[in-house]
C-alpha atoms as a PDB file:
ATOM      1  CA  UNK A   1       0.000   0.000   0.000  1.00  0.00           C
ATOM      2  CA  UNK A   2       2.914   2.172   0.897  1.00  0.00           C
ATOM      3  CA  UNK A   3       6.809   2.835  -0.252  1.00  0.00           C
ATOM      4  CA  UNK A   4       7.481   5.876   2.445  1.00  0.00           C
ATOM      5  CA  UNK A   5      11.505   5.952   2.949  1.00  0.00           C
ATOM      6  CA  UNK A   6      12.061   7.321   6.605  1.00  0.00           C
ATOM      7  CA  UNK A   7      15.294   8.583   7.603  1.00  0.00           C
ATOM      8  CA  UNK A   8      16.315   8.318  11.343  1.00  0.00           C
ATOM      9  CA  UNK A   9      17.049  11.832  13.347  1.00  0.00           C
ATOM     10  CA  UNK A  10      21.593  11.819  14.288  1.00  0.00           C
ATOM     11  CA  UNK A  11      19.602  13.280  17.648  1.00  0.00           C
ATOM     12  CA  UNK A  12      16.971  12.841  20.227  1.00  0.00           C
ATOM     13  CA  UNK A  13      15.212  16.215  19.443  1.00  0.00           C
ATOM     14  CA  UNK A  14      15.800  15.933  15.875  1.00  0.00           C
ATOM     15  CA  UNK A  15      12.544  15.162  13.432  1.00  0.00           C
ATOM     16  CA  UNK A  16      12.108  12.159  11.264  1.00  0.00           C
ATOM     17  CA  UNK A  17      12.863  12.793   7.898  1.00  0.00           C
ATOM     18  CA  UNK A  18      11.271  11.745   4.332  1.00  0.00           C
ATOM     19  CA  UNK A  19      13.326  10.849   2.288  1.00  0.00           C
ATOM     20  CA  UNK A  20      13.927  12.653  -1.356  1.00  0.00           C
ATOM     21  CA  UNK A  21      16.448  12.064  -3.751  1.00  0.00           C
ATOM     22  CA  UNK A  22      18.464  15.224  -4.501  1.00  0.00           C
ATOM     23  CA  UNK A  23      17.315  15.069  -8.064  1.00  0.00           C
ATOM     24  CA  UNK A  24      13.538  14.717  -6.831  1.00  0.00           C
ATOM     25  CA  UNK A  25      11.046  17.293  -7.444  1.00  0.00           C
ATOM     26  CA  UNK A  26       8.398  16.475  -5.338  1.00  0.00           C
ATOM     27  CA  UNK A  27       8.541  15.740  -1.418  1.00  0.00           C
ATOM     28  CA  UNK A  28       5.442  12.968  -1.195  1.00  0.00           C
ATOM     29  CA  UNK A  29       6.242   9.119  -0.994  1.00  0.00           C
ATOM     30  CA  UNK A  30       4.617   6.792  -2.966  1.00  0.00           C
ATOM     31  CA  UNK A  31       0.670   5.803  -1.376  1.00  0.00           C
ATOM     32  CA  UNK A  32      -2.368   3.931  -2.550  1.00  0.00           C
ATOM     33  CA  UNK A  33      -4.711   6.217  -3.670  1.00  0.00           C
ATOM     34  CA  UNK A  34      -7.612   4.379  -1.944  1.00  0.00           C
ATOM     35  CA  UNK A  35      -5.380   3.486   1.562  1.00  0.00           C
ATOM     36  CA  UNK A  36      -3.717   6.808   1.955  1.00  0.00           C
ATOM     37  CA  UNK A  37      -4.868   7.894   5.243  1.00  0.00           C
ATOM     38  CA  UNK A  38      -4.526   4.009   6.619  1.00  0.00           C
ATOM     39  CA  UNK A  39      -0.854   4.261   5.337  1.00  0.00           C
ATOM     40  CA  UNK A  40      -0.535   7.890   7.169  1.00  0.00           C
ATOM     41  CA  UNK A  41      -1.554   6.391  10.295  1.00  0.00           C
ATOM     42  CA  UNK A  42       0.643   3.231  10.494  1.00  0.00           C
ATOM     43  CA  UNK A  43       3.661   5.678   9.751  1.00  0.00           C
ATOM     44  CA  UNK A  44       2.795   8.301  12.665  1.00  0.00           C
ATOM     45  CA  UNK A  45       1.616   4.815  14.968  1.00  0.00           C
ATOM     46  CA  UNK A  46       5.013   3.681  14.398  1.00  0.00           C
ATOM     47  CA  UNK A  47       6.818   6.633  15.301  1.00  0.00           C
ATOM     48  CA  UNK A  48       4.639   7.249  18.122  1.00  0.00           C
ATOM     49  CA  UNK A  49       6.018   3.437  19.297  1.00  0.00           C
ATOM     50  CA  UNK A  50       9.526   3.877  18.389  1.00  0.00           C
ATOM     51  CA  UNK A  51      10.253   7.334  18.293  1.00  0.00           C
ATOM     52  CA  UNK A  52      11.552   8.637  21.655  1.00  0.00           C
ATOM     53  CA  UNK A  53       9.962  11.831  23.754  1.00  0.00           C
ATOM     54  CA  UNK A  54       8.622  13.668  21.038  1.00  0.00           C
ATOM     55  CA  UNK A  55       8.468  11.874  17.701  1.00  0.00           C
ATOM     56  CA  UNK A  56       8.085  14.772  14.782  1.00  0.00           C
ATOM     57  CA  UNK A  57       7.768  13.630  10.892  1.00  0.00           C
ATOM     58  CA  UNK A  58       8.953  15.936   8.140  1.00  0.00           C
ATOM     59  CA  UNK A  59       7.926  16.648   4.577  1.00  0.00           C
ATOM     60  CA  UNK A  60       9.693  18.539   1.771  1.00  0.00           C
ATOM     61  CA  UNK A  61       8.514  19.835  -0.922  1.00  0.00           C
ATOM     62  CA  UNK A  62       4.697  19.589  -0.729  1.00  0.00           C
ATOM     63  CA  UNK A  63       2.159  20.627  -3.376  1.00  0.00           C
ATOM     64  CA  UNK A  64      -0.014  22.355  -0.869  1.00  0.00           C
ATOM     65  CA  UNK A  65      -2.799  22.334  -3.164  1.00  0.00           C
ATOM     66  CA  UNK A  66      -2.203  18.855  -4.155  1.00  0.00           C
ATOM     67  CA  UNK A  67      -3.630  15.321  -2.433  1.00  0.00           C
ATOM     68  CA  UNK A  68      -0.870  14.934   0.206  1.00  0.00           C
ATOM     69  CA  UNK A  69      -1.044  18.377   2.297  1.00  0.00           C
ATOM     70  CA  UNK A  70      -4.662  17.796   2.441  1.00  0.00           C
ATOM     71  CA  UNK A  71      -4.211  13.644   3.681  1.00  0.00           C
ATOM     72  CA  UNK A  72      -1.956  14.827   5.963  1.00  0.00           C
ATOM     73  CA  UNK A  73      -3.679  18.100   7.580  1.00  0.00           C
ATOM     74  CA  UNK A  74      -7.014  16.457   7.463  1.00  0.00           C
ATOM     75  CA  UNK A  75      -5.346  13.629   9.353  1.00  0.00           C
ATOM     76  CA  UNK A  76      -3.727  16.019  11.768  1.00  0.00           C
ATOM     77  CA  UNK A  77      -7.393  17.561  12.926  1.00  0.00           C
ATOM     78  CA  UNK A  78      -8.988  14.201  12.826  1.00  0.00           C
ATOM     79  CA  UNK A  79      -6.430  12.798  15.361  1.00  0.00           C
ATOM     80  CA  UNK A  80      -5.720  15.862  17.133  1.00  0.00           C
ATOM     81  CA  UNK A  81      -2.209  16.300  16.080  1.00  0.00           C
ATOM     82  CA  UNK A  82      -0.095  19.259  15.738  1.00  0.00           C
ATOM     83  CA  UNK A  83       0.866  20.383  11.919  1.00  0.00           C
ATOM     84  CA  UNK A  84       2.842  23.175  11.092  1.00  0.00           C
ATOM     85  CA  UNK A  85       5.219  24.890   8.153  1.00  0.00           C
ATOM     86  CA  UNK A  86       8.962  25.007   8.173  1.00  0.00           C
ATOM     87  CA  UNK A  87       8.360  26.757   4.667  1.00  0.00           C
ATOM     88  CA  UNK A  88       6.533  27.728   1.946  1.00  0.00           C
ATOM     89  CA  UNK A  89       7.428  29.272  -1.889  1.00  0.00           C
ATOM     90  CA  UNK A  90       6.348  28.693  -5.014  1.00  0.00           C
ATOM     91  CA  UNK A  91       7.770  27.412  -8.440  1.00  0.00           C
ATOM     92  CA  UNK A  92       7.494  28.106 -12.238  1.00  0.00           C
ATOM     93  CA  UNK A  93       4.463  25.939 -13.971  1.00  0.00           C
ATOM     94  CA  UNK A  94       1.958  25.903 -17.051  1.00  0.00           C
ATOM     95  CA  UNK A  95      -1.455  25.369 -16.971  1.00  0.00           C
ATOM     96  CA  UNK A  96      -1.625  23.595 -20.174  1.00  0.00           C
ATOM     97  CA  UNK A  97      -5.611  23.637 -20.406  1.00  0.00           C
ATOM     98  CA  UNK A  98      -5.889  27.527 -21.255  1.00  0.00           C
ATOM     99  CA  UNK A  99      -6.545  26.595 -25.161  1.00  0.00           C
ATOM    100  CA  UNK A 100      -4.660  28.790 -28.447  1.00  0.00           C
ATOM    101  CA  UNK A 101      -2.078  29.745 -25.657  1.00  0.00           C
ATOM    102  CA  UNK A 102       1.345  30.843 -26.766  1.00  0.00           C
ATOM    103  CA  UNK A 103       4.447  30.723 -24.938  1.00  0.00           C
ATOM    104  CA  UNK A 104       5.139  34.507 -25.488  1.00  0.00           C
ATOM    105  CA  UNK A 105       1.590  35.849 -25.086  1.00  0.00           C
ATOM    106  CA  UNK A 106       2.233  36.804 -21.205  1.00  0.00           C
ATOM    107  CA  UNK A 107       5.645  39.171 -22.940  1.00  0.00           C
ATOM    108  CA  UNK A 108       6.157  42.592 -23.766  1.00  0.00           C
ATOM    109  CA  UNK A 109       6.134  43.674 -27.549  1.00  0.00           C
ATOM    110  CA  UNK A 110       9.451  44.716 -27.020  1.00  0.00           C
ATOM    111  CA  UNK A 111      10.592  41.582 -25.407  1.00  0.00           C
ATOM    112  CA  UNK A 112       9.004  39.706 -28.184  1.00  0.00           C
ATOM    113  CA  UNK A 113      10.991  41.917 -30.323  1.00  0.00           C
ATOM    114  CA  UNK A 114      14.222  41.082 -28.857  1.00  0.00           C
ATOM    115  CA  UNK A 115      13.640  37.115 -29.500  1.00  0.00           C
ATOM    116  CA  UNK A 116      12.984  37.492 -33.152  1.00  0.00           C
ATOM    117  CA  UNK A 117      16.418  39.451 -32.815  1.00  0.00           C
ATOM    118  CA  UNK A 118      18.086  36.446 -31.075  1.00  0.00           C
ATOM    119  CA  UNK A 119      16.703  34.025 -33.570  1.00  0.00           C
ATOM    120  CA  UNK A 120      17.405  35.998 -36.505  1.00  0.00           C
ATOM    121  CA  UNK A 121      21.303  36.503 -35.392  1.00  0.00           C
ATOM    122  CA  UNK A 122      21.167  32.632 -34.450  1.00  0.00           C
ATOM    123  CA  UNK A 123      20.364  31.753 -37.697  1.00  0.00           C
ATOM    124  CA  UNK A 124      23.157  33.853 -39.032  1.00  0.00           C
ATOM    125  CA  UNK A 125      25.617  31.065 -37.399  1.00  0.00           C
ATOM    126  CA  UNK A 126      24.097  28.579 -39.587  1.00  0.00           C
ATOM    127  CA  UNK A 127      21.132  26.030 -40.247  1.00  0.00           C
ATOM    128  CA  UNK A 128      19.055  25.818 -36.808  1.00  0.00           C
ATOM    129  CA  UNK A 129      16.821  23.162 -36.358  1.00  0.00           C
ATOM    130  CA  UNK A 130      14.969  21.664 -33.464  1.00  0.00           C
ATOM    131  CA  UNK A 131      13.192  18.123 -32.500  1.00  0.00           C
ATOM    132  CA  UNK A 132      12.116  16.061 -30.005  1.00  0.00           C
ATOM    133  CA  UNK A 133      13.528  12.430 -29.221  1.00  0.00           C
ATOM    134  CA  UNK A 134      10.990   9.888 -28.674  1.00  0.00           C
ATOM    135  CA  UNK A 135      12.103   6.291 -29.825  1.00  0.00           C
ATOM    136  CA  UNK A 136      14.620   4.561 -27.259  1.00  0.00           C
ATOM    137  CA  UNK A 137      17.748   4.867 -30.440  1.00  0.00           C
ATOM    138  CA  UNK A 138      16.937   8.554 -30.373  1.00  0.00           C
ATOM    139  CA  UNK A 139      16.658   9.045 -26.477  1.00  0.00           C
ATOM    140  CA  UNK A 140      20.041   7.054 -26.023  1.00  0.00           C
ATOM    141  CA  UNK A 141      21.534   8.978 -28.438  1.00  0.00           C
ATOM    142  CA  UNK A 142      20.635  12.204 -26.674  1.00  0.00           C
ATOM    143  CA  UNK A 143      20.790  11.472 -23.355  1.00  0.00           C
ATOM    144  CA  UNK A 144      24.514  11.001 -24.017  1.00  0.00           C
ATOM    145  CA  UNK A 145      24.376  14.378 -25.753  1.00  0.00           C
ATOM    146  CA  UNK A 146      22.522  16.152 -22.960  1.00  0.00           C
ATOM    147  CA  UNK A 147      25.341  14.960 -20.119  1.00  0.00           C
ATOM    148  CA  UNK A 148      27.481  15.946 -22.400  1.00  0.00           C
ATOM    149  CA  UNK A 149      26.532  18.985 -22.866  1.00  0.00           C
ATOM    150  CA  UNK A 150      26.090  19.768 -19.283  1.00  0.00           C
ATOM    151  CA  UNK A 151      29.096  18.805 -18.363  1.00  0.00           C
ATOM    152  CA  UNK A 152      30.565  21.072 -20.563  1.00  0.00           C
ATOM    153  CA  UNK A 153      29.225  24.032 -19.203  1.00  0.00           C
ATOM    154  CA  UNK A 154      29.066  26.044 -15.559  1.00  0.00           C
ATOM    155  CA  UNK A 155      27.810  23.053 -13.914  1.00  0.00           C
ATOM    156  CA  UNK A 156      30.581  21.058 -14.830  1.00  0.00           C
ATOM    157  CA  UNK A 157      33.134  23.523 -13.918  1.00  0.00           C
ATOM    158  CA  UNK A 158      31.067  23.722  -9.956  1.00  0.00           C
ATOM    159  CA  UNK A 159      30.846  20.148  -9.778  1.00  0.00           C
ATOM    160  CA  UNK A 160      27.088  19.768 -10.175  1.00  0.00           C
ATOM    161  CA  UNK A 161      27.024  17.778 -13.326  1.00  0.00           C
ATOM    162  CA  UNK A 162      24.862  14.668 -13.840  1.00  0.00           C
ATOM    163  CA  UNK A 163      28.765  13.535 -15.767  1.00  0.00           C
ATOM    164  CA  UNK A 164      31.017  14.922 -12.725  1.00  0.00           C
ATOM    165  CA  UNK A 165      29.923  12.037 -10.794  1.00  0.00           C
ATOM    166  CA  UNK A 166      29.779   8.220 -11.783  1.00  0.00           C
ATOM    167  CA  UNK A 167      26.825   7.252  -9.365  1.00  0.00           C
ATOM    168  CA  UNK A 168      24.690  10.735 -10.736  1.00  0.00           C
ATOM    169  CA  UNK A 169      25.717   9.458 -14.544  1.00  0.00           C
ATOM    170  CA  UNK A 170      25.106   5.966 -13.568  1.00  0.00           C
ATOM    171  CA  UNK A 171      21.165   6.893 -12.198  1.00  0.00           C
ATOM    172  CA  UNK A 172      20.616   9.230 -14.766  1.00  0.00           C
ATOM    173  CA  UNK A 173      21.195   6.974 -17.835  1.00  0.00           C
ATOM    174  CA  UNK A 174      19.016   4.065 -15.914  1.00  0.00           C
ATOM    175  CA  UNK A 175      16.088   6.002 -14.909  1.00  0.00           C
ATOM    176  CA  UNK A 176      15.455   8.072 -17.971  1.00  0.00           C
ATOM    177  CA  UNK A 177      16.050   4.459 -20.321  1.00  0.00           C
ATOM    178  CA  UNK A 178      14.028   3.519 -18.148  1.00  0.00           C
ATOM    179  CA  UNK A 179      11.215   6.142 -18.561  1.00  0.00           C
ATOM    180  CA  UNK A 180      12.007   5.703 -22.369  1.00  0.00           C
ATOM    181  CA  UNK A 181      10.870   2.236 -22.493  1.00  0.00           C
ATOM    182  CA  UNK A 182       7.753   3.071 -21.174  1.00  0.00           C
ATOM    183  CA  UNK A 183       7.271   6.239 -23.075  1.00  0.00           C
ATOM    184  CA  UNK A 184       7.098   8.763 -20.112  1.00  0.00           C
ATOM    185  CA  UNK A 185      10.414  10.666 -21.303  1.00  0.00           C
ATOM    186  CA  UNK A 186      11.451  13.140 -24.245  1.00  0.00           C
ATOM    187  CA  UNK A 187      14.110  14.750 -24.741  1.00  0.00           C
ATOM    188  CA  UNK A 188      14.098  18.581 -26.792  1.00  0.00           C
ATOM    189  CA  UNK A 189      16.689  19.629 -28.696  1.00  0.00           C
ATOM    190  CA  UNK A 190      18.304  22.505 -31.117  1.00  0.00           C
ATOM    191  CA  UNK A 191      20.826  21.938 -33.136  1.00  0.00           C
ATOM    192  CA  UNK A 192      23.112  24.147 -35.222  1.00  0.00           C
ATOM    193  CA  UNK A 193      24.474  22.241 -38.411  1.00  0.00           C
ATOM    194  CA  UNK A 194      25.405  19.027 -36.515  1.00  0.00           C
ATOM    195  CA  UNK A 195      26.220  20.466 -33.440  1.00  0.00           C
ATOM    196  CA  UNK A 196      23.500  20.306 -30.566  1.00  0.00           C
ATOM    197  CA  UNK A 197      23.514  23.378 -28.544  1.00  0.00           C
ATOM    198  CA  UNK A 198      20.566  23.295 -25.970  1.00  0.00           C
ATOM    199  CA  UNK A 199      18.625  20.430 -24.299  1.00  0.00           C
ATOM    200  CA  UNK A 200      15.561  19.776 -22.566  1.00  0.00           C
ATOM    201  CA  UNK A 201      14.998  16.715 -20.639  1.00  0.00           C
ATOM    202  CA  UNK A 202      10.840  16.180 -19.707  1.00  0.00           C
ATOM    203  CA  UNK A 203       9.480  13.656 -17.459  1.00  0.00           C
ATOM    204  CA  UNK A 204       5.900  12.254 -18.174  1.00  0.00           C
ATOM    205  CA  UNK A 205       3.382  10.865 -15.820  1.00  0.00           C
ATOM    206  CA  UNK A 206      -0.143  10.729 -16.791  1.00  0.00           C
ATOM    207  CA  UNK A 207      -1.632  14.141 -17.718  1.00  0.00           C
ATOM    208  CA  UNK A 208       1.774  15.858 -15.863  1.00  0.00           C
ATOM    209  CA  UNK A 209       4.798  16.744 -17.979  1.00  0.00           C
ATOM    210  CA  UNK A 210       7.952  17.656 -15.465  1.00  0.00           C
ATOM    211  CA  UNK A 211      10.378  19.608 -17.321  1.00  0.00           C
ATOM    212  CA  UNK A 212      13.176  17.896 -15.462  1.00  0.00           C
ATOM    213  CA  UNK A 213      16.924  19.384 -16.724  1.00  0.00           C
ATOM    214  CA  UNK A 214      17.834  21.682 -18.739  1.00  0.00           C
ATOM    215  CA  UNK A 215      21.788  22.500 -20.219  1.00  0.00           C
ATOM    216  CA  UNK A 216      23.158  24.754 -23.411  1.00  0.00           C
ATOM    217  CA  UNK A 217      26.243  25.490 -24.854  1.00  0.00           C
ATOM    218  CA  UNK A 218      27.790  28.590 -23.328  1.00  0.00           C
ATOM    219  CA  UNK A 219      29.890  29.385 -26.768  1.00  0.00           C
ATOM    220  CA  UNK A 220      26.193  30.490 -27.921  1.00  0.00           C
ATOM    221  CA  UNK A 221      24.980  32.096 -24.573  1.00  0.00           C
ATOM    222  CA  UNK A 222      24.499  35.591 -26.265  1.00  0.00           C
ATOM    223  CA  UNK A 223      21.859  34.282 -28.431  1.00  0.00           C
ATOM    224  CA  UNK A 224      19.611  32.346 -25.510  1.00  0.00           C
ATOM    225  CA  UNK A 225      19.347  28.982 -27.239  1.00  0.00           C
ATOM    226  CA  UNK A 226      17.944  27.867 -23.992  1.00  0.00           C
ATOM    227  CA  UNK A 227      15.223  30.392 -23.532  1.00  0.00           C
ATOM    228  CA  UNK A 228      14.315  29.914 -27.447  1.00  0.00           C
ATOM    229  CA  UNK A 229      14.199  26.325 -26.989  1.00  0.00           C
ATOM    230  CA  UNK A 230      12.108  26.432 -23.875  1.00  0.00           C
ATOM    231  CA  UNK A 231       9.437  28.533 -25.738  1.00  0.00           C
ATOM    232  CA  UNK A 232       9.842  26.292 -28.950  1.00  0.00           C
ATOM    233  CA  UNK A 233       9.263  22.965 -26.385  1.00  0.00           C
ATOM    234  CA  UNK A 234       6.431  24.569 -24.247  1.00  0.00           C
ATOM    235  CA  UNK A 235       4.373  25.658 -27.553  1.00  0.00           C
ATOM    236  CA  UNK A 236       4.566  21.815 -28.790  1.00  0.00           C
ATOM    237  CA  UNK A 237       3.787  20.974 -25.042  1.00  0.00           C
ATOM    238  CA  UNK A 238       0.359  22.995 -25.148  1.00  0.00           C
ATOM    239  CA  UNK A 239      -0.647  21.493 -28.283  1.00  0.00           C
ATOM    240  CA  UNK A 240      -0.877  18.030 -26.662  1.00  0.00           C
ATOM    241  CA  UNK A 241      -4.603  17.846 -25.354  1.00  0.00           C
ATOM    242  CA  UNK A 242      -3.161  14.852 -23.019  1.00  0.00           C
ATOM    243  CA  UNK A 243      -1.664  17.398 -20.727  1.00  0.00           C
ATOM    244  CA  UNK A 244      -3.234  19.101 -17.881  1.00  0.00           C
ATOM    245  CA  UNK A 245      -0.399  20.644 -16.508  1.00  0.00           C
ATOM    246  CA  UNK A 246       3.756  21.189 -16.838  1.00  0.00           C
ATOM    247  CA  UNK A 247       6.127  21.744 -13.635  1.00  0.00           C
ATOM    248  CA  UNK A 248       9.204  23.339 -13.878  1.00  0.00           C
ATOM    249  CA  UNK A 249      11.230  21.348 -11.206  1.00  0.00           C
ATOM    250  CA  UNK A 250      12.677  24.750 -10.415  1.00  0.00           C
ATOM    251  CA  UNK A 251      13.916  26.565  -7.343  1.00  0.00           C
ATOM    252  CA  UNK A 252      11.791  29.739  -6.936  1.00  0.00           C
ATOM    253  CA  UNK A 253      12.848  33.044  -8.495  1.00  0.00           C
ATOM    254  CA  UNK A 254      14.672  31.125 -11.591  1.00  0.00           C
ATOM    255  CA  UNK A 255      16.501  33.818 -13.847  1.00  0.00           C
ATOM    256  CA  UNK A 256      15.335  31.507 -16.499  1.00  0.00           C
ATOM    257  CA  UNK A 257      11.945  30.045 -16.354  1.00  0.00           C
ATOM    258  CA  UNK A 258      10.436  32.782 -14.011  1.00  0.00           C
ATOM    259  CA  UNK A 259      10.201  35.033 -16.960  1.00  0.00           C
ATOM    260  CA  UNK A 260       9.016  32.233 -19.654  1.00  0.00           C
ATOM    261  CA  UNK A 261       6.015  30.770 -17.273  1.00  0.00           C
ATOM    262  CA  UNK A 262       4.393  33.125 -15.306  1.00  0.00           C
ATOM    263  CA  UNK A 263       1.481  30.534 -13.383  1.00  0.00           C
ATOM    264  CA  UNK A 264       3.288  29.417 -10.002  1.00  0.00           C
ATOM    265  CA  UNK A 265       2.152  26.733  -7.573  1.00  0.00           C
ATOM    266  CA  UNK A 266       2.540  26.898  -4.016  1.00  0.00           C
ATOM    267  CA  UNK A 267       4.766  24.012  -1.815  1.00  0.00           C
ATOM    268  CA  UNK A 268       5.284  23.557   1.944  1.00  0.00           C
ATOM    269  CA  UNK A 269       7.541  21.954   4.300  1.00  0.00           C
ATOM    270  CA  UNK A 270       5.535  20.951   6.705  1.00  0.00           C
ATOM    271  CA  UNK A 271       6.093  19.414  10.318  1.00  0.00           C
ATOM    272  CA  UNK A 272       3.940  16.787  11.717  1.00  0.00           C
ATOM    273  CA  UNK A 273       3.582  16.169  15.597  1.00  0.00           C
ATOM    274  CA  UNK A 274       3.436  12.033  16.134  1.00  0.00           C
ATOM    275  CA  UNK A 275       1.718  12.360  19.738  1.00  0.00           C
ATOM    276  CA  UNK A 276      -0.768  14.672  21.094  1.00  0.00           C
ATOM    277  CA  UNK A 277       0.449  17.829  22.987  1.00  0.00           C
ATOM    278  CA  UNK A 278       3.761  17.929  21.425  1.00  0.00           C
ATOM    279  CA  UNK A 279       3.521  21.909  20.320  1.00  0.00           C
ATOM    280  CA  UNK A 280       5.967  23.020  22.446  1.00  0.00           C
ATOM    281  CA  UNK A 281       8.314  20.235  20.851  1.00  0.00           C
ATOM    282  CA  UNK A 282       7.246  21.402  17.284  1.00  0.00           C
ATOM    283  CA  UNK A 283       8.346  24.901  17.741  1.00  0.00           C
ATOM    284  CA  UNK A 284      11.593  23.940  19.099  1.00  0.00           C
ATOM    285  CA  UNK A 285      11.774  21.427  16.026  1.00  0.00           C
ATOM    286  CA  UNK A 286      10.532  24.279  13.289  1.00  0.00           C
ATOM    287  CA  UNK A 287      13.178  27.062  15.020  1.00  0.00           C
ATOM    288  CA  UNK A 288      16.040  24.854  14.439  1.00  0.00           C
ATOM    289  CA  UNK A 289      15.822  23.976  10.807  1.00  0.00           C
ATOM    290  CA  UNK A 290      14.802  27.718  10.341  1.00  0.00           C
ATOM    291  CA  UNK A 291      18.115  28.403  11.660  1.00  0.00           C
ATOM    292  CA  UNK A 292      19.555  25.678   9.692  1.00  0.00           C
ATOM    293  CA  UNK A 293      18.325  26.783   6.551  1.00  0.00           C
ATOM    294  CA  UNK A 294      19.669  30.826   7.265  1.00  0.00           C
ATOM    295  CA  UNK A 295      23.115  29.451   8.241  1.00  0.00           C
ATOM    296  CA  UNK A 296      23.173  27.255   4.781  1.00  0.00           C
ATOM    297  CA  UNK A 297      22.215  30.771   2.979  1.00  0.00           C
ATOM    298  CA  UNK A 298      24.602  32.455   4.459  1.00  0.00           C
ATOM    299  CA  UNK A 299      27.363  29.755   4.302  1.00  0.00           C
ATOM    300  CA  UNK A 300      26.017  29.984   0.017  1.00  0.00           C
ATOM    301  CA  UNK A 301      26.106  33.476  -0.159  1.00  0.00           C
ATOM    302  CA  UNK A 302      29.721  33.998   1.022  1.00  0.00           C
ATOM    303  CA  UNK A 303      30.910  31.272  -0.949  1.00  0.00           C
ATOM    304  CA  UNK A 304      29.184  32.572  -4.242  1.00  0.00           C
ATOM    305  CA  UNK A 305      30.988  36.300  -2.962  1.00  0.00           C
ATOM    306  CA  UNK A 306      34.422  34.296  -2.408  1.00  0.00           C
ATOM    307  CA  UNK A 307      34.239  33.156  -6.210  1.00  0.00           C
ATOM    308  CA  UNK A 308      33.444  36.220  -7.380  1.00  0.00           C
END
């Protein structure tokens, strides 16, 4: 009924964990549909058995308009449990149901200008083309491409390629075959001549698209082949009357995709008290990764001015 991955606190006062893989864009573990609150309460009976003083469950990345955040705050005032956020922020999507939409109908004229510019000077460098792998020979081929192309660029250079590690290459190739063979991944590209120079990974799962990585080559970064494929990609995206909706897997305020999709949806951390009266021990909980998180910021920010 259940596949929910719990990771044990290093200390007393610490909360449970879910666990999410770093290249996962959603926070909820896998339930039955029909058994999710029976699977919610075996997990929070558990803890409640095992889990010291003052057992305390966490969730990332929660779609609080989506099935979960409901389950589990419905649960919470059923049982008379404490729920709470850590977080909350929102994240670049398409509502792919608004019919005859355009990718460029929420821009300025003049910023609508400035990509016919781009495209026109692109084209300049030579034949441009673009397409979208489907068939497993034409995924392999570009998912080699894509971590190649990524690798190339500023992720590469910080570390953060899917290429710059064997285990990230190693899941990557496996779990997007994977997808391939059962026709819940594509793969965008643009080429110019022979030489790809932007990439677009998307995830399918029934009437969701997840536009999962992106990479381009940086020798053409003044003429945004990433934002022109994006807009090329989410045009052939709202065309498919299959679709319902496309996330952007992206943190909030992208530089990118912030400007391209302008619907957001909101997600929560939340905090989930096992045992009654255990507020006191939810604050605590809820101040310390608040902390947690502002020290990480700060830690980021300094680095990021140290490079500079």
């Amino acid at each position: 009924m259940a596949l929910w991955p719990v990771m044990t606190p290093a200390a007393p006062k610490e909360p449970y964990e879910t666990w999410r893989h770093e290249y996962c864009c959603h926070g909820a573990p896998l339930l039955d549909r029909a058994e999710a609150a029976a699977c919610l309460d075996a997990i929070v009976s558990h803890l409640r058995s095992e889990g010291g003083a003052a057992p305390i469950l966490s969730l990332t990345m929660v779609p609080s308009r989506g099935p979960l955040f409901s389950l589990v705050t419905s649960f919470a005032a059923r049982t008379g449990l404490a729920v709470a956020q850590v977080a909350e922020y929102r994240r670049a999507v398409v509502d792919a149901t608004e019919a005859g939409r355009l990718a460029t109908d929420s821009f300025s004229s003049k910023k609508r200008k400035e990509l016919r510019r781009l495209s026109r000077r692109l084209y300049e460098k030579g034949d441009i083309s673009f397409g979208v792998a489907e068939t497993r020979e034409a995924l392999n081929q570009h998912i080699e491409s894509f971590l190649a192309l990524e690798v190339k660029g500023w992720k590469g250079r910080k570390g953060g390629a899917l290429l710059a590690r064997p285990e990230r290459a190693v899941f990557a190739r496996a779990m997007l075959r994977g997808m391939a063979q059962e026709g819940r991944c594509q793969i965008y590209w643009m080429a110019c001549g022979e030489r790809v120079i932007a990439s677009n990974i998307l995830l399918r799962d029934a009437d969701r698209a997840y536009f999962w990585k992106t990479a381009y080559d940086e020798e053409f970064s003044a003429f945004s082949p990433g934002v022109l494929l994006t807009l090329r990609m989410t045009d052939a995206l709202l065309q498919d009357p299959g679709l319902s909706g496309i996330d952007s897997c992206a943190i909030p305020n992208h530089s990118m995709i912030d400007h391209i999709w302008r619907n957001r949806e909101p997600f929560v951390d939340i905090m989930l008290a096992c045992r009654p009266n255990l507020i006191t021990a939810l604050r605590g909980a809820i101040r310390r990764e608040r902390f947690r998180r502002w020290l990480r910021d700060q830690a980021k920010a300094l680095l990021n001015k140290v490079r500079r």
